[in-house]
Protein backbone atom coordinates (compact mmCIF):
# COMPACT_ATOMS: atom_id res chain seq x y z
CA UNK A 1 -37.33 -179.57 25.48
CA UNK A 2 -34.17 -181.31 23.91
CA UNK A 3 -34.43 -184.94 24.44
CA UNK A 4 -30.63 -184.64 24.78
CA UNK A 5 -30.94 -182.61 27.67
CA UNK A 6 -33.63 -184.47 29.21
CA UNK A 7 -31.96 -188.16 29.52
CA UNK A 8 -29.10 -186.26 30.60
CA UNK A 9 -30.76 -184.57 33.40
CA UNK A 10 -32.76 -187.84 33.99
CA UNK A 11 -29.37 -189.54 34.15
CA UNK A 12 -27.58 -187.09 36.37
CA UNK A 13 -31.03 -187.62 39.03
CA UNK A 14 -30.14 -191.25 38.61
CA UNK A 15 -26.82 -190.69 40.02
CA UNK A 16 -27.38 -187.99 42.31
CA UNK A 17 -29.98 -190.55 43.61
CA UNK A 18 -27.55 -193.62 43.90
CA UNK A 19 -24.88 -191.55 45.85
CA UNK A 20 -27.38 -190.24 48.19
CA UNK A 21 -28.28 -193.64 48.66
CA UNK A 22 -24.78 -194.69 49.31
CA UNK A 23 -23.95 -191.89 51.30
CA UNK A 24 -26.94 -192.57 53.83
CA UNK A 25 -27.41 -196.08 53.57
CA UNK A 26 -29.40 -196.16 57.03
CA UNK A 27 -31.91 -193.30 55.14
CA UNK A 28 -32.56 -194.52 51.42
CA UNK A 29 -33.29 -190.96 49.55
CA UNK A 30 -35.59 -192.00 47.17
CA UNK A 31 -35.34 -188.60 44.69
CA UNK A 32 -37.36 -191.29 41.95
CA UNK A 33 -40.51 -192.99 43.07
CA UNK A 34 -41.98 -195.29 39.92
C-alpha cells in the first residue's frame, strides 16, 4: 500500500475520531485505542 494513502487514511480516522468525540462528548468514541 501507498504510504501516501495510508497517513491519509490514518489522518482522516484521526479526525473522524475527534468529531465523534466532539459530537458525543458524554460517549467518547474511541475509533483508535494505542
Amino acid at each position: 500500500m501507498n504510504r501516501v494513502i495510508f497517513c491519509s487514511l490514518f489522518f482522516a480516522l484521526l479526525t473522524a475520531n475527534a468529531a465523534l468525540a466532539q459530537t458525543y462528548p458524554a460517549k467518547p468514541v474511541r475509533l483508535i485505542v494505542p
